[in-house]
PDB file of N, CA and C in Angstrom:
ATOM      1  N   UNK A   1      80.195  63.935 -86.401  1.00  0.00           N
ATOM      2  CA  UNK A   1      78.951  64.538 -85.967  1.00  0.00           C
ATOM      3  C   UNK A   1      78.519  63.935 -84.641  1.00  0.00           C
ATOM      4  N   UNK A   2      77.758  64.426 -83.444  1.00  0.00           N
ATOM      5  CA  UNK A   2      77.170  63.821 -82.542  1.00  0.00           C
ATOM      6  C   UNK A   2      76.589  63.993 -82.460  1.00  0.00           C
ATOM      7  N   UNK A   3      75.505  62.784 -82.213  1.00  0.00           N
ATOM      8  CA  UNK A   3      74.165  62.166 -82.172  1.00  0.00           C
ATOM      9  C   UNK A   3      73.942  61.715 -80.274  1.00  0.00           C
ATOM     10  N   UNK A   4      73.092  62.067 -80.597  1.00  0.00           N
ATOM     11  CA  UNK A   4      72.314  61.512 -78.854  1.00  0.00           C
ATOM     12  C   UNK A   4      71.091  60.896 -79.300  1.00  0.00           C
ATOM     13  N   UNK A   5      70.999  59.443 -79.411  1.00  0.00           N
ATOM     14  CA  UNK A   5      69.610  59.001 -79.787  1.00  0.00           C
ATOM     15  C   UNK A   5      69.112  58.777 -78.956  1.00  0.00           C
ATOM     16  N   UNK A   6      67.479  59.192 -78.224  1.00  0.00           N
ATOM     17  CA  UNK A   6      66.790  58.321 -76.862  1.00  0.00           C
ATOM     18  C   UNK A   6      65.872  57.201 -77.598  1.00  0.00           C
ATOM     19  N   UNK A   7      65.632  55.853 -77.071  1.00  0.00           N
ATOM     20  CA  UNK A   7      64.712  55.297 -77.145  1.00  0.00           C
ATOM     21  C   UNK A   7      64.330  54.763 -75.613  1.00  0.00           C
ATOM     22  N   UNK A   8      63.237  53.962 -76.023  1.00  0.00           N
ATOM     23  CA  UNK A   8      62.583  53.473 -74.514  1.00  0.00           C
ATOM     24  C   UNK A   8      61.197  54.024 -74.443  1.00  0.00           C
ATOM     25  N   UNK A   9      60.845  55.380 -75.050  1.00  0.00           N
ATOM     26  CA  UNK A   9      59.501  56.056 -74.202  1.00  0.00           C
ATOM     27  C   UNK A   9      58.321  55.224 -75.053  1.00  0.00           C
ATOM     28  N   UNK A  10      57.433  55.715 -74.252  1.00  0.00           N
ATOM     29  CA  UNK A  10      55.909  54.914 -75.058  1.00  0.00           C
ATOM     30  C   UNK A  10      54.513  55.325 -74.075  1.00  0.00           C
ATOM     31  N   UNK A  11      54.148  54.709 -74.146  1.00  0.00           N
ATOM     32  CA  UNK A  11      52.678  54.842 -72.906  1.00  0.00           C
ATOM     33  C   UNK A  11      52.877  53.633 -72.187  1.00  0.00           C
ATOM     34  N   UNK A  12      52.562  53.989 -70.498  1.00  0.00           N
ATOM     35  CA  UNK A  12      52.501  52.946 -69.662  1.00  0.00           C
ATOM     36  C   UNK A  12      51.597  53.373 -68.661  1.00  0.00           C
ATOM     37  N   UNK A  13      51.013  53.040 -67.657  1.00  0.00           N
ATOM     38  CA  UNK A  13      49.919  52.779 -67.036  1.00  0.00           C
ATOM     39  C   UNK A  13      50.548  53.267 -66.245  1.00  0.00           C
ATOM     40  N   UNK A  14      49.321  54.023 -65.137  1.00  0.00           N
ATOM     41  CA  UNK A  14      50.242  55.059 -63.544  1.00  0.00           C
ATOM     42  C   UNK A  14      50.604  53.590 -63.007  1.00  0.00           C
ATOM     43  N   UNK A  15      51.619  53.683 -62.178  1.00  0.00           N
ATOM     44  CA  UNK A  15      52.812  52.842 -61.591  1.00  0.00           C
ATOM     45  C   UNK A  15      53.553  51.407 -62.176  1.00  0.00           C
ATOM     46  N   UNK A  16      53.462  51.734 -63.683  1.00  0.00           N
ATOM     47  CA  UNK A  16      54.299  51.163 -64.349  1.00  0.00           C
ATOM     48  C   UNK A  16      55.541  51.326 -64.335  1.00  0.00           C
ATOM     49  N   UNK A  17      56.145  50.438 -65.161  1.00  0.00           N
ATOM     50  CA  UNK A  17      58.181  51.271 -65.470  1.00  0.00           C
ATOM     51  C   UNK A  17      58.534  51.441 -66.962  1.00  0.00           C
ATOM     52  N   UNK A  18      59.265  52.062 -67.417  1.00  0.00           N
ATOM     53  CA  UNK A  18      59.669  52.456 -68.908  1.00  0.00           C
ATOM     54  C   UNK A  18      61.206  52.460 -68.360  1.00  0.00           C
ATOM     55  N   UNK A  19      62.064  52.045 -69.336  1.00  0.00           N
ATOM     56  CA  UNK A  19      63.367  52.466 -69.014  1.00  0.00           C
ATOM     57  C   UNK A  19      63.898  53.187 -70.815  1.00  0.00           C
ATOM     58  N   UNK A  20      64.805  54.197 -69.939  1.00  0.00           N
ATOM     59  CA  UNK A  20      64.671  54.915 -71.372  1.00  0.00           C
ATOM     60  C   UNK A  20      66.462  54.868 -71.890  1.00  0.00           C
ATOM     61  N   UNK A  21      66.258  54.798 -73.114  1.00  0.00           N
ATOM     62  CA  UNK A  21      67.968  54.868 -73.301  1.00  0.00           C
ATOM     63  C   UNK A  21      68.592  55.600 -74.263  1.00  0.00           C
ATOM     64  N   UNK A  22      69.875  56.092 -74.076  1.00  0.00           N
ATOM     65  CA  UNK A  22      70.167  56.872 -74.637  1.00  0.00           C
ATOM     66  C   UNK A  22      71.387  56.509 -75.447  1.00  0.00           C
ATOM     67  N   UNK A  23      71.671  56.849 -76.345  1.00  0.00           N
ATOM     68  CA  UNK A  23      73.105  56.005 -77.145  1.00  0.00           C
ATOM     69  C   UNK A  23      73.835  57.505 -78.002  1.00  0.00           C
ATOM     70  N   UNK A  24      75.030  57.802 -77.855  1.00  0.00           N
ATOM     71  CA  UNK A  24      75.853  58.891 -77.965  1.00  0.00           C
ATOM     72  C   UNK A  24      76.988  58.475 -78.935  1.00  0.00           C
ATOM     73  N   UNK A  25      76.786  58.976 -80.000  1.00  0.00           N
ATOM     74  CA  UNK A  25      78.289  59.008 -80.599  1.00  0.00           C
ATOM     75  C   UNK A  25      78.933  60.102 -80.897  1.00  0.00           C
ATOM     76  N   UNK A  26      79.876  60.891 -81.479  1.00  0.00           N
ATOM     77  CA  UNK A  26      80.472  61.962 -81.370  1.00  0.00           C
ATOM     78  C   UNK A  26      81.311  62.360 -80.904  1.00  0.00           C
ATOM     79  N   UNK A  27      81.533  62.138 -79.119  1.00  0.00           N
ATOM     80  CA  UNK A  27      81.910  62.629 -78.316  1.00  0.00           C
ATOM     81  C   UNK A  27      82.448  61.686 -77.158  1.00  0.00           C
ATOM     82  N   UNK A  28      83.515  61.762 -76.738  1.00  0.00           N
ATOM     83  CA  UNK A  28      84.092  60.746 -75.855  1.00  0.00           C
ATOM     84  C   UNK A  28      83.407  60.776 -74.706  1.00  0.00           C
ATOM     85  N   UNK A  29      82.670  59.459 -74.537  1.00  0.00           N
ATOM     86  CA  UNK A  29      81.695  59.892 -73.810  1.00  0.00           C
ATOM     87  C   UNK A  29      82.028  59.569 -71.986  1.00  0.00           C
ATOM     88  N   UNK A  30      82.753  59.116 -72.099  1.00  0.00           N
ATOM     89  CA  UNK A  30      83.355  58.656 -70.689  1.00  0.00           C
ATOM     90  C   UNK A  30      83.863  59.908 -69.782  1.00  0.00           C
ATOM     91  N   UNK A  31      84.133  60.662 -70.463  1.00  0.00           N
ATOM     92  CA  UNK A  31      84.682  62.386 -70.172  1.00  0.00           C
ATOM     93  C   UNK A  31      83.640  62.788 -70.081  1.00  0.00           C
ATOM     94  N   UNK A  32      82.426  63.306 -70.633  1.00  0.00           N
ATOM     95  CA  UNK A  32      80.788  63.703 -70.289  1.00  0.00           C
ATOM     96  C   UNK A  32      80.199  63.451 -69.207  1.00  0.00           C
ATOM     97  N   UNK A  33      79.591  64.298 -68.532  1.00  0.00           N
ATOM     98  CA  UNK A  33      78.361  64.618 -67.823  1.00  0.00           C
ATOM     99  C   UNK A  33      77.172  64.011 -68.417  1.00  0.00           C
ATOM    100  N   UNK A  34      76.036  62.987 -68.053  1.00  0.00           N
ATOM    101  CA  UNK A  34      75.202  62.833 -68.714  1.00  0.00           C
ATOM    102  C   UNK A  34      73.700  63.073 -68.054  1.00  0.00           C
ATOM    103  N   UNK A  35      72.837  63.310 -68.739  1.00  0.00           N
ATOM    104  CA  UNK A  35      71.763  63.560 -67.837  1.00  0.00           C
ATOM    105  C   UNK A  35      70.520  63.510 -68.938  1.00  0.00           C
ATOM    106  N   UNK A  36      69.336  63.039 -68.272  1.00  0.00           N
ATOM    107  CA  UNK A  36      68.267  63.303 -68.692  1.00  0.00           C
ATOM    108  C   UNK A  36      67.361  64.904 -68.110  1.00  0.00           C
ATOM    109  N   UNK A  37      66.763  65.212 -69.208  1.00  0.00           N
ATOM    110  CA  UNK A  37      65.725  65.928 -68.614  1.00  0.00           C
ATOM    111  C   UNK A  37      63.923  65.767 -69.120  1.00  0.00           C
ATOM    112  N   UNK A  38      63.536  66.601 -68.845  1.00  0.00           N
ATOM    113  CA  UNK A  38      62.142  66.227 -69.488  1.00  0.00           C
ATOM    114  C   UNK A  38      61.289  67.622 -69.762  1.00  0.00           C
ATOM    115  N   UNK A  39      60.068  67.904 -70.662  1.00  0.00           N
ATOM    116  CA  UNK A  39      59.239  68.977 -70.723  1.00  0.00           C
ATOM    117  C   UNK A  39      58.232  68.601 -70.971  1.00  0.00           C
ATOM    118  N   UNK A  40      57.297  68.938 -70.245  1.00  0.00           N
ATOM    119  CA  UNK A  40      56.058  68.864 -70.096  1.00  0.00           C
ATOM    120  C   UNK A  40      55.131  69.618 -71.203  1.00  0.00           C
ATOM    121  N   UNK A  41      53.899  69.445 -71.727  1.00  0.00           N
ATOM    122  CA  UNK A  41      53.550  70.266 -72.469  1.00  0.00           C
ATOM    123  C   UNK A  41      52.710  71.882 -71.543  1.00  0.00           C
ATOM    124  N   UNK A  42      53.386  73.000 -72.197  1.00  0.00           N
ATOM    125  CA  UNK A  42      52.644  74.293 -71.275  1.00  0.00           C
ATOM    126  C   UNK A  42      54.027  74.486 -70.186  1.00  0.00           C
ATOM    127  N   UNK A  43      55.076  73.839 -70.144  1.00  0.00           N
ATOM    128  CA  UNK A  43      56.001  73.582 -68.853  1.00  0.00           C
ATOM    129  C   UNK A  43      57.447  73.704 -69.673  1.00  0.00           C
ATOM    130  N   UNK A  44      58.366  74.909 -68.603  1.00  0.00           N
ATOM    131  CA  UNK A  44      59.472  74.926 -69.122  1.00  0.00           C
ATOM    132  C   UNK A  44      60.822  73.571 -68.910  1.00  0.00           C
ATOM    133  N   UNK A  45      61.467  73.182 -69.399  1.00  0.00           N
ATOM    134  CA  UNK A  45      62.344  72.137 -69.685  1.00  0.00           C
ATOM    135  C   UNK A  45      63.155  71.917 -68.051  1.00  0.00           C
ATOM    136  N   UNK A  46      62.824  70.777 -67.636  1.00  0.00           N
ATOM    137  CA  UNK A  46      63.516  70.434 -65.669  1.00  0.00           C
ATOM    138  C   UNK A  46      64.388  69.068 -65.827  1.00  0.00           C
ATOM    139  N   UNK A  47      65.375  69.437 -65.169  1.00  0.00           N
ATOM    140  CA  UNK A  47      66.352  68.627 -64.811  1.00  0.00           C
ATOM    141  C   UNK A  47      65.673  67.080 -64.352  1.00  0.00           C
ATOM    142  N   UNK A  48      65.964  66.133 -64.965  1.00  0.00           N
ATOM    143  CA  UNK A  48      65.424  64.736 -63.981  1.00  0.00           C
ATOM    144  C   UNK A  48      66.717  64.373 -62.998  1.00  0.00           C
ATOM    145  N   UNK A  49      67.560  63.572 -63.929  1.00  0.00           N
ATOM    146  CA  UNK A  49      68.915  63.118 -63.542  1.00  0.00           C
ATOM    147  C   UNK A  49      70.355  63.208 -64.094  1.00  0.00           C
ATOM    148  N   UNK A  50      70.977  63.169 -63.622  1.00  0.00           N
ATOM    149  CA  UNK A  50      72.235  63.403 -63.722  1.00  0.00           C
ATOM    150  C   UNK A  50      73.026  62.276 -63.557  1.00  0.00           C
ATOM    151  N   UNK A  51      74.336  61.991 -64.165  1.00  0.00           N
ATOM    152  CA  UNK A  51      75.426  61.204 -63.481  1.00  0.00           C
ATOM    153  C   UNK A  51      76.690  61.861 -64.001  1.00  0.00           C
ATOM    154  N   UNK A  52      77.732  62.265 -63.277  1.00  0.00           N
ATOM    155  CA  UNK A  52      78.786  62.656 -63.830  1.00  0.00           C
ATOM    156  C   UNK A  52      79.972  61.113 -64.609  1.00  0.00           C
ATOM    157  N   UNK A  53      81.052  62.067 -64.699  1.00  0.00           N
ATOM    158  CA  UNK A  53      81.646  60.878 -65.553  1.00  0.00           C
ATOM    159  C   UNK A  53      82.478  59.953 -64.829  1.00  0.00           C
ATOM    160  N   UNK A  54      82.527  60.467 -63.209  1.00  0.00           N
ATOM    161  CA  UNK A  54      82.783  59.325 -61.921  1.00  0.00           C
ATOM    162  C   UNK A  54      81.766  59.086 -61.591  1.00  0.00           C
ATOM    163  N   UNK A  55      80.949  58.599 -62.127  1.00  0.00           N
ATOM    164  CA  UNK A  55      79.343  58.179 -61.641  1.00  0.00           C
ATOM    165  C   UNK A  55      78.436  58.402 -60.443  1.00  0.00           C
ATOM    166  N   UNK A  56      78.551  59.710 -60.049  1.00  0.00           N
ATOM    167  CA  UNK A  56      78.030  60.408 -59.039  1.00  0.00           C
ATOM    168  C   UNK A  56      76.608  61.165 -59.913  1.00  0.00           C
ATOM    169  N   UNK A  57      75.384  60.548 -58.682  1.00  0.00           N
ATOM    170  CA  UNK A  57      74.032  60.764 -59.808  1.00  0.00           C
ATOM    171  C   UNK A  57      73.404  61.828 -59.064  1.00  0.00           C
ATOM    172  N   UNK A  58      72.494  62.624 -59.673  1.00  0.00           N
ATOM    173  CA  UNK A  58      71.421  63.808 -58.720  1.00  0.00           C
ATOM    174  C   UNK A  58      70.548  63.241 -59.127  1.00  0.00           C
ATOM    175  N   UNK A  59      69.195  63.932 -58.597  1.00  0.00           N
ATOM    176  CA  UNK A  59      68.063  63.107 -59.228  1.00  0.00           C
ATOM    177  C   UNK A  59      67.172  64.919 -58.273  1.00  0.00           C
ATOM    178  N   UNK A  60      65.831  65.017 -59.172  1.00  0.00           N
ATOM    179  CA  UNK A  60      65.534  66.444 -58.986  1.00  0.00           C
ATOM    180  C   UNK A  60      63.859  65.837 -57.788  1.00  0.00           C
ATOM    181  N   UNK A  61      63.841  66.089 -57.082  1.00  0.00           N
ATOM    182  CA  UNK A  61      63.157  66.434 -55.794  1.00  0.00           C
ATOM    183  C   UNK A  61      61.596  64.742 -56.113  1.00  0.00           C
ATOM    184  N   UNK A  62      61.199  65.311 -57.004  1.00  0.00           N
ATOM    185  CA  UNK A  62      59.702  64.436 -57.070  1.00  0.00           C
ATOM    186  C   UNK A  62      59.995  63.250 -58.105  1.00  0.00           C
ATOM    187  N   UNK A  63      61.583  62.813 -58.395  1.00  0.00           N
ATOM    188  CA  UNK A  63      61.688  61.455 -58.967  1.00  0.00           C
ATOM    189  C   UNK A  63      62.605  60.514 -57.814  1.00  0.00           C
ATOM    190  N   UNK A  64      62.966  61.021 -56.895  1.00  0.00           N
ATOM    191  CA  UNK A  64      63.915  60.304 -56.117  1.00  0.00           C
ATOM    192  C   UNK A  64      63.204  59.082 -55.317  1.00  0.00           C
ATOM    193  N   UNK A  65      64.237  58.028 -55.455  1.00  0.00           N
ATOM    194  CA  UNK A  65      63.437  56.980 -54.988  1.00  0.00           C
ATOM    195  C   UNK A  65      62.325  56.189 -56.427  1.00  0.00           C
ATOM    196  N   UNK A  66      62.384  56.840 -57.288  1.00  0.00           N
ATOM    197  CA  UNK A  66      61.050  55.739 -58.548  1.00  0.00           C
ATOM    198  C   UNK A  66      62.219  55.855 -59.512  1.00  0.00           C
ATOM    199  N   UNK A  67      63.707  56.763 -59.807  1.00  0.00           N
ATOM    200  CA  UNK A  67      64.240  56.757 -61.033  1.00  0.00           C
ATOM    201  C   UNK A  67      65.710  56.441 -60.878  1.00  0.00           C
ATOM    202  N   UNK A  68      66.199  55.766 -61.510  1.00  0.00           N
ATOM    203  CA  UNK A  68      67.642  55.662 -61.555  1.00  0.00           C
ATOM    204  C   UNK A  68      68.222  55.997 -62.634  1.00  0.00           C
ATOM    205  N   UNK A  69      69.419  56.565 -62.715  1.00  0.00           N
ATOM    206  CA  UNK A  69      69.999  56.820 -64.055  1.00  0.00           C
ATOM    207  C   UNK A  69      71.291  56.068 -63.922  1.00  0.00           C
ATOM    208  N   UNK A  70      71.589  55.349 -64.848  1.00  0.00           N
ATOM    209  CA  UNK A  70      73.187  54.922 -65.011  1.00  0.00           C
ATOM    210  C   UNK A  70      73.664  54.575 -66.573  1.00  0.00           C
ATOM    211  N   UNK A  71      75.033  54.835 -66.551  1.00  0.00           N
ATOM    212  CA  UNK A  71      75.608  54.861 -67.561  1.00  0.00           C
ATOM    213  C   UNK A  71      76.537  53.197 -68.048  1.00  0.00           C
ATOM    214  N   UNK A  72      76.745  53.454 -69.258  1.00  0.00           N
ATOM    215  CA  UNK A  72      77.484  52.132 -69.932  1.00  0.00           C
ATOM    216  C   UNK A  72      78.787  52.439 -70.738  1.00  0.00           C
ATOM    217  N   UNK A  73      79.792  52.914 -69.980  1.00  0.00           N
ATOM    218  CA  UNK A  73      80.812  53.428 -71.491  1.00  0.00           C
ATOM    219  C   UNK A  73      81.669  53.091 -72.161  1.00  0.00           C
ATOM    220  N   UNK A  74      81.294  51.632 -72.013  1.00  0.00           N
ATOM    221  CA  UNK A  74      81.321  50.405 -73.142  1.00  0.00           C
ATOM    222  C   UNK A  74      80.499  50.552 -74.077  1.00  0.00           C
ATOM    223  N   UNK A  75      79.376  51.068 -73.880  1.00  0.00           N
ATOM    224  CA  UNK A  75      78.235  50.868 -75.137  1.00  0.00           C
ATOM    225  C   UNK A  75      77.806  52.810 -75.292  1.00  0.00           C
ATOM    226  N   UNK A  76      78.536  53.397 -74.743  1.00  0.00           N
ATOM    227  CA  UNK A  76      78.177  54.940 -74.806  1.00  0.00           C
ATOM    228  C   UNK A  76      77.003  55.212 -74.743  1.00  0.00           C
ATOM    229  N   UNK A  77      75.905  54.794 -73.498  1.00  0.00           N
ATOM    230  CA  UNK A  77      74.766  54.438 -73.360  1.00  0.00           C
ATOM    231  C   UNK A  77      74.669  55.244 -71.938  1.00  0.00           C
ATOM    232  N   UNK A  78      73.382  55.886 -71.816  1.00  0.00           N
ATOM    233  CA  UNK A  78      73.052  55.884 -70.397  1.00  0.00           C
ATOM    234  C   UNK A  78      71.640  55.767 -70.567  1.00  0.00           C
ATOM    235  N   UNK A  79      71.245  55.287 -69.329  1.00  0.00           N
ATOM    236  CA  UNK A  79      70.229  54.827 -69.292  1.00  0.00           C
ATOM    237  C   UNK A  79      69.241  55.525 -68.135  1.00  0.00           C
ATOM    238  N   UNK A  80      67.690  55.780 -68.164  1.00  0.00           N
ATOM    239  CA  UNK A  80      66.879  56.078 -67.159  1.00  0.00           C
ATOM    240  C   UNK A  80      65.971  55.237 -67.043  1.00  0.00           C
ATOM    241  N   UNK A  81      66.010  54.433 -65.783  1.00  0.00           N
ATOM    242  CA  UNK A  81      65.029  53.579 -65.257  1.00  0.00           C
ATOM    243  C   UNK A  81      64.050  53.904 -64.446  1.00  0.00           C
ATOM    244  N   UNK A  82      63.127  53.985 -64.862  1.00  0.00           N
ATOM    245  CA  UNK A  82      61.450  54.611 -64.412  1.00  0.00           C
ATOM    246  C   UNK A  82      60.795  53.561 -63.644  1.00  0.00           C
ATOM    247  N   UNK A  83      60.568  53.829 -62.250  1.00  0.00           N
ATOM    248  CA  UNK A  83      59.170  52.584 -61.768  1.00  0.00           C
ATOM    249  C   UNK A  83      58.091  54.010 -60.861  1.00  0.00           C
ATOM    250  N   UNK A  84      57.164  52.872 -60.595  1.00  0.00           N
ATOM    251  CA  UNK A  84      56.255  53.387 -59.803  1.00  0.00           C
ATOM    252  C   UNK A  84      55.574  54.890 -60.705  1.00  0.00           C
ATOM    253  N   UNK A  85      55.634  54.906 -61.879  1.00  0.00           N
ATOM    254  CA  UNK A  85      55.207  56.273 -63.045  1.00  0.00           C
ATOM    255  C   UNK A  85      54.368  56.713 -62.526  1.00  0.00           C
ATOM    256  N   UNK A  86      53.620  58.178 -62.396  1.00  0.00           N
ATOM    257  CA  UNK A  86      52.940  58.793 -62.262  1.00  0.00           C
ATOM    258  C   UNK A  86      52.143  59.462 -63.851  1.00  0.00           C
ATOM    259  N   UNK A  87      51.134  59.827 -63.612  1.00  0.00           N
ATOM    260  CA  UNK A  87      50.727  61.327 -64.900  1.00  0.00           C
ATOM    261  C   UNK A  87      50.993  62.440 -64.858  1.00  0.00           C
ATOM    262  N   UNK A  88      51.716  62.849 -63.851  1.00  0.00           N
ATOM    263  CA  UNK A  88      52.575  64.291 -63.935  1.00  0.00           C
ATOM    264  C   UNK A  88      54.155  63.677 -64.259  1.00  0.00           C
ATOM    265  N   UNK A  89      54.580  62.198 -64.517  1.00  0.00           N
ATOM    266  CA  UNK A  89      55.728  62.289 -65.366  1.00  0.00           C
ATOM    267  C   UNK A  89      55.367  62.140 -67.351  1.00  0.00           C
ATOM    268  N   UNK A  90      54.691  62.590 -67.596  1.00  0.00           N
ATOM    269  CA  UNK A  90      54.164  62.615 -68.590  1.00  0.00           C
ATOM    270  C   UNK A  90      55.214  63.918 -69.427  1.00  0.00           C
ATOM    271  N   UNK A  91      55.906  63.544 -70.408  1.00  0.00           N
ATOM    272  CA  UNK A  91      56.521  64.712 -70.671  1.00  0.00           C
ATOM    273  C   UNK A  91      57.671  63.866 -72.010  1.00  0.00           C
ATOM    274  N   UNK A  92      57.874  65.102 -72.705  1.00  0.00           N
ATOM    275  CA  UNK A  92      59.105  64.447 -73.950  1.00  0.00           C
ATOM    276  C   UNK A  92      60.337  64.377 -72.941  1.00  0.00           C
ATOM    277  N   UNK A  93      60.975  63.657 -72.916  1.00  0.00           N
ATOM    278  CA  UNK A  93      62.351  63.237 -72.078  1.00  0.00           C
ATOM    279  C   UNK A  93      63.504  63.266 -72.878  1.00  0.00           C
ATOM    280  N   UNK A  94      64.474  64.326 -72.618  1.00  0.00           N
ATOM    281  CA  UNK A  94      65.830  64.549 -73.299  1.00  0.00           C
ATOM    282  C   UNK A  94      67.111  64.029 -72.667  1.00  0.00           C
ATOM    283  N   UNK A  95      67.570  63.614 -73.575  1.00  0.00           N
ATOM    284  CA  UNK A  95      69.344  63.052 -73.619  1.00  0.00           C
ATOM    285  C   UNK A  95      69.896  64.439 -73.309  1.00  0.00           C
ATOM    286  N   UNK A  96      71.033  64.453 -72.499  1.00  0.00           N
ATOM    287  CA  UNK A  96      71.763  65.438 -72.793  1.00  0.00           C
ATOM    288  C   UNK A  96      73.276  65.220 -72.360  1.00  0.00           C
ATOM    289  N   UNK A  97      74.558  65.798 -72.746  1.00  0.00           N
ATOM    290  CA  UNK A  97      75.931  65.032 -72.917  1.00  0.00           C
ATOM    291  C   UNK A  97      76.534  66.592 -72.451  1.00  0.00           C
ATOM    292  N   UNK A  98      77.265  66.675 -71.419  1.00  0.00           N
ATOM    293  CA  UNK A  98      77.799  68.394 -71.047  1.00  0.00           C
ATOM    294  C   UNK A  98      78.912  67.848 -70.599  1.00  0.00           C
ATOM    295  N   UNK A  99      80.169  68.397 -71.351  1.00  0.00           N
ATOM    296  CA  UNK A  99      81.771  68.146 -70.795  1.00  0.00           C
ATOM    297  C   UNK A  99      81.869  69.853 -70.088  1.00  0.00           C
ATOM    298  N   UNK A 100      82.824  69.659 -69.101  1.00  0.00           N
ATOM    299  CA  UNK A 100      82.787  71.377 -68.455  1.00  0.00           C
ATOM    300  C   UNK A 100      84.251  71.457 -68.260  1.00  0.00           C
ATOM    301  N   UNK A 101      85.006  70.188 -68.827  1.00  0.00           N
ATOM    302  CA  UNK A 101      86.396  70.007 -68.209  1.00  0.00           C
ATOM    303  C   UNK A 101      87.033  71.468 -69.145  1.00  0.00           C
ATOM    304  N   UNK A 102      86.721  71.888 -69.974  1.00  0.00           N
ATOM    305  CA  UNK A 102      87.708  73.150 -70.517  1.00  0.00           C
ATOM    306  C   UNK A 102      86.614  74.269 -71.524  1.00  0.00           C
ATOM    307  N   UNK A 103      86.981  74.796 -71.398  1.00  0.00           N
ATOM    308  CA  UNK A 103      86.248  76.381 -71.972  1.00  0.00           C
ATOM    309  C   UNK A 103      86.185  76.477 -73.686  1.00  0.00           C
ATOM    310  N   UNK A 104      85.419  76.613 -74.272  1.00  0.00           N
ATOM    311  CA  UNK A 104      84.088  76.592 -73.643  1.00  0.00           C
ATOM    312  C   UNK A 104      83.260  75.170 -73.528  1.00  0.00           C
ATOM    313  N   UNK A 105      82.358  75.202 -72.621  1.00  0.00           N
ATOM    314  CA  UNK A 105      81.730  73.773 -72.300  1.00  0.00           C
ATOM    315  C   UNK A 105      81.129  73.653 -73.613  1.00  0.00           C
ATOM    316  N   UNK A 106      81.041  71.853 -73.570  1.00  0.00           N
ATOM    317  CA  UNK A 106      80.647  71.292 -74.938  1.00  0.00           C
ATOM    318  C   UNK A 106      78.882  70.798 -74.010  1.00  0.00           C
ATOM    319  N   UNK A 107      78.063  70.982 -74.867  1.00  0.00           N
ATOM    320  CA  UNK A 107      76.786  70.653 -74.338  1.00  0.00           C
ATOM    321  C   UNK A 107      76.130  70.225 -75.566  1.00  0.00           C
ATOM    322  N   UNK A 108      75.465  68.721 -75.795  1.00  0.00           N
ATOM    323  CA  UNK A 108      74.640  68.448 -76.679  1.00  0.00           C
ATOM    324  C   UNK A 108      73.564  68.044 -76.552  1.00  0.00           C
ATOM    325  N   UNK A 109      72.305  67.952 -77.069  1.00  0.00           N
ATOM    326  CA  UNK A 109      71.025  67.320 -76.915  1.00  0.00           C
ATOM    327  C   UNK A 109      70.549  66.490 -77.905  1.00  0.00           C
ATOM    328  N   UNK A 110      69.584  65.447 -77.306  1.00  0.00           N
ATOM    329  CA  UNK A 110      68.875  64.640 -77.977  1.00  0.00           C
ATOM    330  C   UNK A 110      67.674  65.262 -78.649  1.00  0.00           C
ATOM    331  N   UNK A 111      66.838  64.639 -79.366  1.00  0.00           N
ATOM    332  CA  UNK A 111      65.823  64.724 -79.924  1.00  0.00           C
ATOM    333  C   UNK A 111      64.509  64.827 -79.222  1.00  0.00           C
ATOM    334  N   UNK A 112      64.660  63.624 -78.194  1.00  0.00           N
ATOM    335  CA  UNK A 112      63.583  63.596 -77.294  1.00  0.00           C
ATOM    336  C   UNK A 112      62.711  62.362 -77.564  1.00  0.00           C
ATOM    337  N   UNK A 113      62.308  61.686 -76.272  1.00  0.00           N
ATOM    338  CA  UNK A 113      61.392  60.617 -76.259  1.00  0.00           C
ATOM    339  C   UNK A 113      60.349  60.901 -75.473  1.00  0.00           C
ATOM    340  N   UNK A 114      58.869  60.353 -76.094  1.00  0.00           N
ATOM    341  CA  UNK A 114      57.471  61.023 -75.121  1.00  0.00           C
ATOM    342  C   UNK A 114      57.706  59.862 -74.304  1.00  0.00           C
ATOM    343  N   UNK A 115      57.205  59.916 -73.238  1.00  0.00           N
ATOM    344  CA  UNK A 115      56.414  59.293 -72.492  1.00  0.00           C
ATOM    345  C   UNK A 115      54.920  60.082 -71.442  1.00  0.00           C
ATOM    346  N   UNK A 116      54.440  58.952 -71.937  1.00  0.00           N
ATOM    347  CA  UNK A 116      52.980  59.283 -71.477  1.00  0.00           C
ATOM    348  C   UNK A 116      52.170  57.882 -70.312  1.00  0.00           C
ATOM    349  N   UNK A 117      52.334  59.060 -69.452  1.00  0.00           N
ATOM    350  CA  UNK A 117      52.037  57.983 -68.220  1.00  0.00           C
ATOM    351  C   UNK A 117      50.035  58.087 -67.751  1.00  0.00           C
ATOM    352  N   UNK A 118      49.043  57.456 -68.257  1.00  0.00           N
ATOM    353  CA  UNK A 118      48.058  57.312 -68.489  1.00  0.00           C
ATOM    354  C   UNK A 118      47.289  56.141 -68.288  1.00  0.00           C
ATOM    355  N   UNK A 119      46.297  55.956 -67.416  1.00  0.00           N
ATOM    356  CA  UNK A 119      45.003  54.702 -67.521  1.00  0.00           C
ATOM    357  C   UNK A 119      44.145  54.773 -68.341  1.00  0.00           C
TER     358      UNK A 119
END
């Protein structure tokens, strides 16, 4: 079975850091695409970050520069490191695991972790 567990989220204060993590079993994860995303409440589901499985990262327009994403695939872990938080990053934050190497693509999701960025 594969599991994508996130932990890390919680409440932190505007320009705090949360780092969020993700732990994958199932799926060879070194071959995976990994990425976080996030949804806002009232707001459809947006890309944060990315890292492929040669560790090449995206990061989506209004986190670049406060977020890093990197992976562990020793510990089948990737991780999102949050600084400088805002209250428009306020949102459930998803794991997600996408192989594209052969047809049809394998794509899985997490459960989801809140974070709530608030004074």
């Amino acid at each position: 079975q594969v599991q994508l567990v996130e932990s890390g989220g919680g409440l932190v204060q505007p320009g705090g850091s949360l780092r969020l993590s993700c732990a994958a079993s199932g799926i060879i994860f070194k071959i995976f695409s990994m990425g976080w995303y996030r949804q806002a409440p009232g707001k459809q589901r947006e890309l944060v970050a990315t890292i492929t499985s040669g560790g090449s990262t995206n990061y989506v327009d209004s986190v670049k520069g406060r977020v890093t994403i990197s992976r562990d695939n020793a510990k089948n872990t990737v991780y999102l490191q949050m600084n400088s938080l805002r209250p428009e990053d306020t949102a459930v934050y998803y794991c997600n695991a996408d192989y594209t190497g052969i047809f049809p693509n394998r794509v899985y999701w997490g459960q989801g972790t809140q974070v709530t960025v608030s004074s």
